[in-house]
Protein backbone atom coordinates (compact mmCIF):
# COMPACT_ATOMS: atom_id res chain seq x y z
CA UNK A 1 65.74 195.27 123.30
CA UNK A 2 67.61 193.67 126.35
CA UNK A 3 66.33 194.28 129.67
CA UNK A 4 67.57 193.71 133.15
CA UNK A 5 65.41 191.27 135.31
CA UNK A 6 66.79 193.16 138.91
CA UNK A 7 69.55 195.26 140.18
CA UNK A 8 71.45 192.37 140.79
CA UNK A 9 71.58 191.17 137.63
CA UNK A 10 72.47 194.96 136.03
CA UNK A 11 75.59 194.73 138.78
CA UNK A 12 76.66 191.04 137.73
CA UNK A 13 76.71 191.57 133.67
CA UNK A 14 78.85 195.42 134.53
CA UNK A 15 81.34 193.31 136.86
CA UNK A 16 81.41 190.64 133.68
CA UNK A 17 81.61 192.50 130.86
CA UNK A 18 82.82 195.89 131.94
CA UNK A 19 81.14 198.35 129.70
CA UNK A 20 77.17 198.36 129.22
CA UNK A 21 75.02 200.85 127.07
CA UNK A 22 71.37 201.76 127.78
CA UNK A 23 68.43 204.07 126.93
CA UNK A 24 66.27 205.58 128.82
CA UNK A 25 63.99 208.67 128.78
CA UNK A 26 65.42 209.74 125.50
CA UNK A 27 68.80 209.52 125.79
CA UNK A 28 71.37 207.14 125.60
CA UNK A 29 74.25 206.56 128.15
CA UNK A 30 77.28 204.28 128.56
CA UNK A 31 78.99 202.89 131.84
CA UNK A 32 82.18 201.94 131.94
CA UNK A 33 83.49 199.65 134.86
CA UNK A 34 87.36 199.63 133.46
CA UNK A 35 88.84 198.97 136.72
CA UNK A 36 87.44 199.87 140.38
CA UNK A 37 85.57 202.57 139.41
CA UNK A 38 82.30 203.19 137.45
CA UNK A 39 82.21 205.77 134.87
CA UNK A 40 78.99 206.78 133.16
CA UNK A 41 78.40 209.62 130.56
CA UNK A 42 75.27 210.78 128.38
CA UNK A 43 75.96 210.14 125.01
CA UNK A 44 77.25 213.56 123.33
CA UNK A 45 77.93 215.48 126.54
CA UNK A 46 81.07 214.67 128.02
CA UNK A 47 80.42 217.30 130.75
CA UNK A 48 77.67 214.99 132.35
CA UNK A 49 79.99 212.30 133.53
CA UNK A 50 79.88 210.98 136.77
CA UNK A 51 82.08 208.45 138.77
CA UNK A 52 81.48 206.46 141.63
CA UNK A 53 83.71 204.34 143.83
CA UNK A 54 81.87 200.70 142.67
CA UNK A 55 78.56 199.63 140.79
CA UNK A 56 77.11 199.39 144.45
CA UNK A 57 77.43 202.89 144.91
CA UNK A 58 76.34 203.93 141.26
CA UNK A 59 73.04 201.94 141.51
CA UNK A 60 72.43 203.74 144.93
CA UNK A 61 73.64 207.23 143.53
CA UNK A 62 73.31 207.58 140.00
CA UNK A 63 70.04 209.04 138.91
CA UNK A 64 67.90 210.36 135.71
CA UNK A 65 65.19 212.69 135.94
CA UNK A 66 65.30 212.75 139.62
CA UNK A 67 65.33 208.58 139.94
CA UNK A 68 67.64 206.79 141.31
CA UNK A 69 69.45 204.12 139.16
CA UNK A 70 67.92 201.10 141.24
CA UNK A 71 64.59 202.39 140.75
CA UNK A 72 65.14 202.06 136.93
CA UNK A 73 67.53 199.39 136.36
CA UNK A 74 64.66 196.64 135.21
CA UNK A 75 63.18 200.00 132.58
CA UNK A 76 65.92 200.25 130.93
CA UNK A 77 66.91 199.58 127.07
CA UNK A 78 69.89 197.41 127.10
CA UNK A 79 72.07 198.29 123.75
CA UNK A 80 75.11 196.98 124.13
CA UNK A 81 76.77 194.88 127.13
């Protein structure tokens, strides 16, 4: 599986590419980045999505089991980007 080297790199491919999938913990989640907003979601629970005003602000904001995004972004399982 794919992994991210830093944050910075996480933040580059989502500007790129625009939609990244991941694993982590268990469960599965996908980000969008459709336009200046980033929308994330667990897989199967729409009620668990989240936006935030730019990836900058989701790495700083976002968090699983109590950590924040930047904390994980190297652990992650990369599925689709």
């Amino acid at each position: 599986m794919d992994k991210y080297a830093s944050v910075k790199e996480f933040i580059d491919d989502l500007e790129l590419v625009g939609e990244i999938e991941f694993s982590y913990g268990g469960k599965m989640y996908s980000i969008a980045y459709p336009d200046s907003t980033v929308l994330v979601v667990e897989y199967g629970k729409p009620e668990t999505e989240q936006v935030f005003a730019s990836p900058e602000e989701f790495v700083e904001k976002f968090e699983i089991d109590g950590k924040r995004f930047k904390e994980i972004a190297t652990d992650i399982n990369v599925l689709l980007h």
